[in-house]
PDB file of N, CA and C in Angstrom:
ATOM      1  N   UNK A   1      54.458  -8.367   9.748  1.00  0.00           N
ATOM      2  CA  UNK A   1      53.674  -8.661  10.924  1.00  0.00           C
ATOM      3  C   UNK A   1      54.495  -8.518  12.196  1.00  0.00           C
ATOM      4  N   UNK A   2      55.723  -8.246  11.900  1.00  0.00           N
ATOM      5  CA  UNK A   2      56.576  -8.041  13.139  1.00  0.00           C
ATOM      6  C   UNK A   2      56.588  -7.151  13.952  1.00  0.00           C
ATOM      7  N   UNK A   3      56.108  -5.851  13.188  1.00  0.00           N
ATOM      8  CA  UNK A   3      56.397  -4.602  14.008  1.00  0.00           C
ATOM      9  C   UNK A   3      54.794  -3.972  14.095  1.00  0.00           C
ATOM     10  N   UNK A   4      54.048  -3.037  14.783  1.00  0.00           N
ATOM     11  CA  UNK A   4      53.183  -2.508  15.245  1.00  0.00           C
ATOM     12  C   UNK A   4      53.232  -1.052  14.826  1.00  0.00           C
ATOM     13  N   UNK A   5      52.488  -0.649  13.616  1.00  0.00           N
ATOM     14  CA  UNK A   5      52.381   0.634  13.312  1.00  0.00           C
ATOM     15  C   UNK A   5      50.863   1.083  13.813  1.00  0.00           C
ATOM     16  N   UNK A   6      50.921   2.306  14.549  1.00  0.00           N
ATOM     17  CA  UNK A   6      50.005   2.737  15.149  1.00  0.00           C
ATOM     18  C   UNK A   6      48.843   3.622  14.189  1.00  0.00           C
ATOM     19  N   UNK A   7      49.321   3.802  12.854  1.00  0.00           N
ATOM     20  CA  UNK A   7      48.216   4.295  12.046  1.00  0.00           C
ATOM     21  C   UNK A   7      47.446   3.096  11.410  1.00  0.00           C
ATOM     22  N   UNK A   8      47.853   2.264  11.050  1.00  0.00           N
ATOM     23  CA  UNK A   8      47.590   1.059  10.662  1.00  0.00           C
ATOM     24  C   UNK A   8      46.757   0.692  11.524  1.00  0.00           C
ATOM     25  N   UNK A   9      46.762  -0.128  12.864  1.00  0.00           N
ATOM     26  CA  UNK A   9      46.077  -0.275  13.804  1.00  0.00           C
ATOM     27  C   UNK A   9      45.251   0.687  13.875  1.00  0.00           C
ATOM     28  N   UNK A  10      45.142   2.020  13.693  1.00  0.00           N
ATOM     29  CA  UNK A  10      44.382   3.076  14.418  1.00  0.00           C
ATOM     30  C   UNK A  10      43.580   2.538  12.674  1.00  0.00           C
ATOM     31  N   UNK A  11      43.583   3.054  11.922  1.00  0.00           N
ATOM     32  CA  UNK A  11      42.795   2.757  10.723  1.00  0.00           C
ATOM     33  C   UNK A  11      41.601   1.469  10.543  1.00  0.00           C
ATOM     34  N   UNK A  12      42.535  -0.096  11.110  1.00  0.00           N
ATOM     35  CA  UNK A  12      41.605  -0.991  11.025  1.00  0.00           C
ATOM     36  C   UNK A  12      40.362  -1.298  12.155  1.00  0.00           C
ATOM     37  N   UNK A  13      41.014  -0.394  13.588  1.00  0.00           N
ATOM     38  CA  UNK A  13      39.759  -0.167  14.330  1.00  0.00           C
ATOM     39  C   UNK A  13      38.538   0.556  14.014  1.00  0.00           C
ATOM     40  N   UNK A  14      39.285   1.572  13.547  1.00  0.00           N
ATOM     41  CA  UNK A  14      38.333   3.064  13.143  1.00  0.00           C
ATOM     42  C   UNK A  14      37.342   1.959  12.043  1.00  0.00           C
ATOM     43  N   UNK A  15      37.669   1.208  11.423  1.00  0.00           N
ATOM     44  CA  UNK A  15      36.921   0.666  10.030  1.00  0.00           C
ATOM     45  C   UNK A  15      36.151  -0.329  10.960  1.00  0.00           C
ATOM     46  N   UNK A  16      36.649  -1.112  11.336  1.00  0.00           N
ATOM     47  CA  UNK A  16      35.743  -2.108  12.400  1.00  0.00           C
ATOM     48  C   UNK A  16      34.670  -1.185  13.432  1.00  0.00           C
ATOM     49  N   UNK A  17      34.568  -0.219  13.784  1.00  0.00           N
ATOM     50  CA  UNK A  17      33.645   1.016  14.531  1.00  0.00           C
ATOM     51  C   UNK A  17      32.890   1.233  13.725  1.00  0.00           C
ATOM     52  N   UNK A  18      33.214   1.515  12.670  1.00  0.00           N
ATOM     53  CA  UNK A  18      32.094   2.321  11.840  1.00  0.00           C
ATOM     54  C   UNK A  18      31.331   0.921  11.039  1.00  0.00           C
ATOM     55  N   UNK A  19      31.814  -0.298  11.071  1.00  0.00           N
ATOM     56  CA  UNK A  19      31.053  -1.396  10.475  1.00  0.00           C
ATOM     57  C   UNK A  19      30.241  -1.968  11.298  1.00  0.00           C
ATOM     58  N   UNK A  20      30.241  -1.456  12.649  1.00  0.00           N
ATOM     59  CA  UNK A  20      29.385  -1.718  13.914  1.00  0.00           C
ATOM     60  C   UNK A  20      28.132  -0.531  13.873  1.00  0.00           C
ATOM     61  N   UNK A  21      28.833   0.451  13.667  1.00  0.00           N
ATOM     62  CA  UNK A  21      28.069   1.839  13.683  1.00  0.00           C
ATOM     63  C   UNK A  21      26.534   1.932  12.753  1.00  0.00           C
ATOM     64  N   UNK A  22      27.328   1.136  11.324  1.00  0.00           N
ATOM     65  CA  UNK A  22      26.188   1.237  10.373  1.00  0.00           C
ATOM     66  C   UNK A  22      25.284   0.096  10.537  1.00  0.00           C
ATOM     67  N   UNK A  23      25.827  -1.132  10.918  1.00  0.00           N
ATOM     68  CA  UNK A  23      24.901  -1.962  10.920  1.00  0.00           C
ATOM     69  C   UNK A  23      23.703  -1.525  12.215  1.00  0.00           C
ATOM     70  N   UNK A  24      24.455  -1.017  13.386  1.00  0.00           N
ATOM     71  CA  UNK A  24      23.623  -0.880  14.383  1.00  0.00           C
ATOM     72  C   UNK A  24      22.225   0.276  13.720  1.00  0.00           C
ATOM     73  N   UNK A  25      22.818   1.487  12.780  1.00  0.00           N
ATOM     74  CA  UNK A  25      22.100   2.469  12.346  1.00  0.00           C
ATOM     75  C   UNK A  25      20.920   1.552  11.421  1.00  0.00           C
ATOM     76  N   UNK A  26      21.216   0.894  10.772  1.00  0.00           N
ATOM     77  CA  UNK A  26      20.185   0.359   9.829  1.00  0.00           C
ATOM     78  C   UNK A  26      19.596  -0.718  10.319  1.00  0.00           C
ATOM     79  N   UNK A  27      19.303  -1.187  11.161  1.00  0.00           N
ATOM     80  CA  UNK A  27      18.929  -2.045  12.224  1.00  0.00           C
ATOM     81  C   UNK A  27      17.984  -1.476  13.015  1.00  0.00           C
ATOM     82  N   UNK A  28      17.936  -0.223  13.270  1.00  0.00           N
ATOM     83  CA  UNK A  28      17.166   0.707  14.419  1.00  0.00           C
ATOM     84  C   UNK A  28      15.912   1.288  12.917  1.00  0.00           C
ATOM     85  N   UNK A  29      16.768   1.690  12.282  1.00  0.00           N
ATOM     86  CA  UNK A  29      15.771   2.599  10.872  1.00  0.00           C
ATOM     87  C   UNK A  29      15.550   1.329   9.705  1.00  0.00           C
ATOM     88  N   UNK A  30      15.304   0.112   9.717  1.00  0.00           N
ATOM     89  CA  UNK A  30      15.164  -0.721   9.580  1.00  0.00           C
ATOM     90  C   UNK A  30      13.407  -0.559   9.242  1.00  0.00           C
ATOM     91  N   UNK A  31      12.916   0.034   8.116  1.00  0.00           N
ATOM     92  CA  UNK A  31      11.277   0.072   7.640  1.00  0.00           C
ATOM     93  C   UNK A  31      11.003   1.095   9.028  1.00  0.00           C
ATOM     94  N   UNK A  32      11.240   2.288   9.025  1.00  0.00           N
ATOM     95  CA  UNK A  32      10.961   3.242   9.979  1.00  0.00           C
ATOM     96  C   UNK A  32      10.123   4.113   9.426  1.00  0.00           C
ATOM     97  N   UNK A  33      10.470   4.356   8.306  1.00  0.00           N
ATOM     98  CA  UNK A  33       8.981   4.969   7.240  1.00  0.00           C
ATOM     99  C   UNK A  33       8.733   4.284   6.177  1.00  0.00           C
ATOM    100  N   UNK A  34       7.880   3.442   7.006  1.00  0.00           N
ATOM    101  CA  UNK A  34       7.102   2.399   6.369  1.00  0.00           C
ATOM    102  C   UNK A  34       6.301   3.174   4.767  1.00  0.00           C
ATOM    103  N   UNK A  35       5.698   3.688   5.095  1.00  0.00           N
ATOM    104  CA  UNK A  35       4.378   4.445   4.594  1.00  0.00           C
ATOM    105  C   UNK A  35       5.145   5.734   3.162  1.00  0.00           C
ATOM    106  N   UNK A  36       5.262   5.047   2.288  1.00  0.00           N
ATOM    107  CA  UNK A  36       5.802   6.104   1.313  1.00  0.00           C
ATOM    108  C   UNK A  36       4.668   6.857   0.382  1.00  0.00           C
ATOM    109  N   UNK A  37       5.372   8.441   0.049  1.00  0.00           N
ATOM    110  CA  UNK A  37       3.976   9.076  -0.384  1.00  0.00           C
ATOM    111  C   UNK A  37       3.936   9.106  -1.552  1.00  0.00           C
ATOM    112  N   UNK A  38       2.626   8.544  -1.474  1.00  0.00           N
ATOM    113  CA  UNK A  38       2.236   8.163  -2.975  1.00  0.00           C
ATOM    114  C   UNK A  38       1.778   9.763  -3.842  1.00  0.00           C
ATOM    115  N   UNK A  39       1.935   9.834  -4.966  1.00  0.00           N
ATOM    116  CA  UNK A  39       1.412  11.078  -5.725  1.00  0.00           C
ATOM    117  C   UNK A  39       0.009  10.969  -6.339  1.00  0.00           C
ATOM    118  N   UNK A  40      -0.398  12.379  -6.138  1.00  0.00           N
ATOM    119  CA  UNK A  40      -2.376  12.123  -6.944  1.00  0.00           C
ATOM    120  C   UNK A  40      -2.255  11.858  -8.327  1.00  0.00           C
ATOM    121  N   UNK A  41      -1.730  10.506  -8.547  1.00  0.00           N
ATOM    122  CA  UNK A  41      -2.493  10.315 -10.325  1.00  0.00           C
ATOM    123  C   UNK A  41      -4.104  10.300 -10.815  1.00  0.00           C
ATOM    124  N   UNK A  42      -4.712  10.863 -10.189  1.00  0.00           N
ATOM    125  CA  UNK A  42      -6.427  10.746 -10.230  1.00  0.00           C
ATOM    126  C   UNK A  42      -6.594  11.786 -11.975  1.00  0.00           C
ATOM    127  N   UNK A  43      -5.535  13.002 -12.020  1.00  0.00           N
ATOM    128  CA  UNK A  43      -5.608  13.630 -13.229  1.00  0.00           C
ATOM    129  C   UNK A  43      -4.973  13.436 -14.165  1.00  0.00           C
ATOM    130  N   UNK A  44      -3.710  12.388 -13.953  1.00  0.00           N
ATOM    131  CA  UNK A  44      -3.139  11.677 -15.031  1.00  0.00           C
ATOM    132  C   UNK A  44      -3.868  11.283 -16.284  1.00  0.00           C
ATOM    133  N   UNK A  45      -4.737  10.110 -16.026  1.00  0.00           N
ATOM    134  CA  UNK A  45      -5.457   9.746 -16.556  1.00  0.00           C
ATOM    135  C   UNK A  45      -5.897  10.370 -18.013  1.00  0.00           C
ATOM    136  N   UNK A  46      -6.833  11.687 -16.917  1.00  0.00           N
ATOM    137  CA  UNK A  46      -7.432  12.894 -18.023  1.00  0.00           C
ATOM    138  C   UNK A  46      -6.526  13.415 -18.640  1.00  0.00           C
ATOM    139  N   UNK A  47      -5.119  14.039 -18.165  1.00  0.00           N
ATOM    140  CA  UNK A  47      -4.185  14.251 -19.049  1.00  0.00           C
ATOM    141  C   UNK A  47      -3.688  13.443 -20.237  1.00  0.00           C
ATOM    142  N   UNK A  48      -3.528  12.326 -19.950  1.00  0.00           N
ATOM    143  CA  UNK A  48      -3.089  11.420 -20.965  1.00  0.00           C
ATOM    144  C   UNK A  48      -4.235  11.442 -22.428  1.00  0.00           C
ATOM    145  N   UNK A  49      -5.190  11.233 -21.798  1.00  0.00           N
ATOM    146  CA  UNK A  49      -6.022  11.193 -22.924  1.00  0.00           C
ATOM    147  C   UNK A  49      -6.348  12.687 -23.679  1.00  0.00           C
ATOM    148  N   UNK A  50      -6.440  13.825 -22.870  1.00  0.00           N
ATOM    149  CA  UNK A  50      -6.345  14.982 -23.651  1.00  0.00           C
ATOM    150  C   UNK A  50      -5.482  14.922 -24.562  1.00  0.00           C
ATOM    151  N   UNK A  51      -3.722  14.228 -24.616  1.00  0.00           N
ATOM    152  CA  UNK A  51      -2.246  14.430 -25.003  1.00  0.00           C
ATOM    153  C   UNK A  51      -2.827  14.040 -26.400  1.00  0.00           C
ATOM    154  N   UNK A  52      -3.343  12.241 -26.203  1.00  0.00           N
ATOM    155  CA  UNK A  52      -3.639  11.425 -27.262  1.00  0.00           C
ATOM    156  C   UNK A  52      -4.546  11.603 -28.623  1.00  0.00           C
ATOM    157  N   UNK A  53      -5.528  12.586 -27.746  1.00  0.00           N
ATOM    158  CA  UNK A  53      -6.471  12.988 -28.736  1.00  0.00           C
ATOM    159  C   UNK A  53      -6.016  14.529 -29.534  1.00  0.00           C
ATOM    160  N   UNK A  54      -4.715  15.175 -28.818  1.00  0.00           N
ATOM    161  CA  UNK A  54      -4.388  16.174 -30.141  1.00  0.00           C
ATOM    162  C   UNK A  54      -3.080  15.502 -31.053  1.00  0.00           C
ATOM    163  N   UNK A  55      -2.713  14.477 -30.392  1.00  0.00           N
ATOM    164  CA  UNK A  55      -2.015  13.662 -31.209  1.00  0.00           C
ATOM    165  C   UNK A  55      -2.841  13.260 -32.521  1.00  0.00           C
TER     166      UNK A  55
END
């Protein structure tokens, strides 16, 4: 702790920036696409049962 190495220092800022960086990022995009797309299972259904019945 006596002496001051400048990569060291330069490293634990750089890590403290980017732990600001992400929280600020996921904070803003925080449920930003709410709305996820759902797929047409409407023919599932019929598929399944076609599968079952050559089973």
């Amino acid at each position: 702790m006596g002496s001051f190495d400048l990569g060291v220092g330069l490293a634990f800022w750089l890590m403290c920036g980017s732990v600001i960086l992400c929280i600020v990022y996921g904070a803003i995009n925080w449920n930003k696409d709410k709305e996820e797309k759902v797929l047409d299972t409407s023919s599932w259904d019929k598929d399944e049962d076609k599968i079952n019945e050559e089973l």
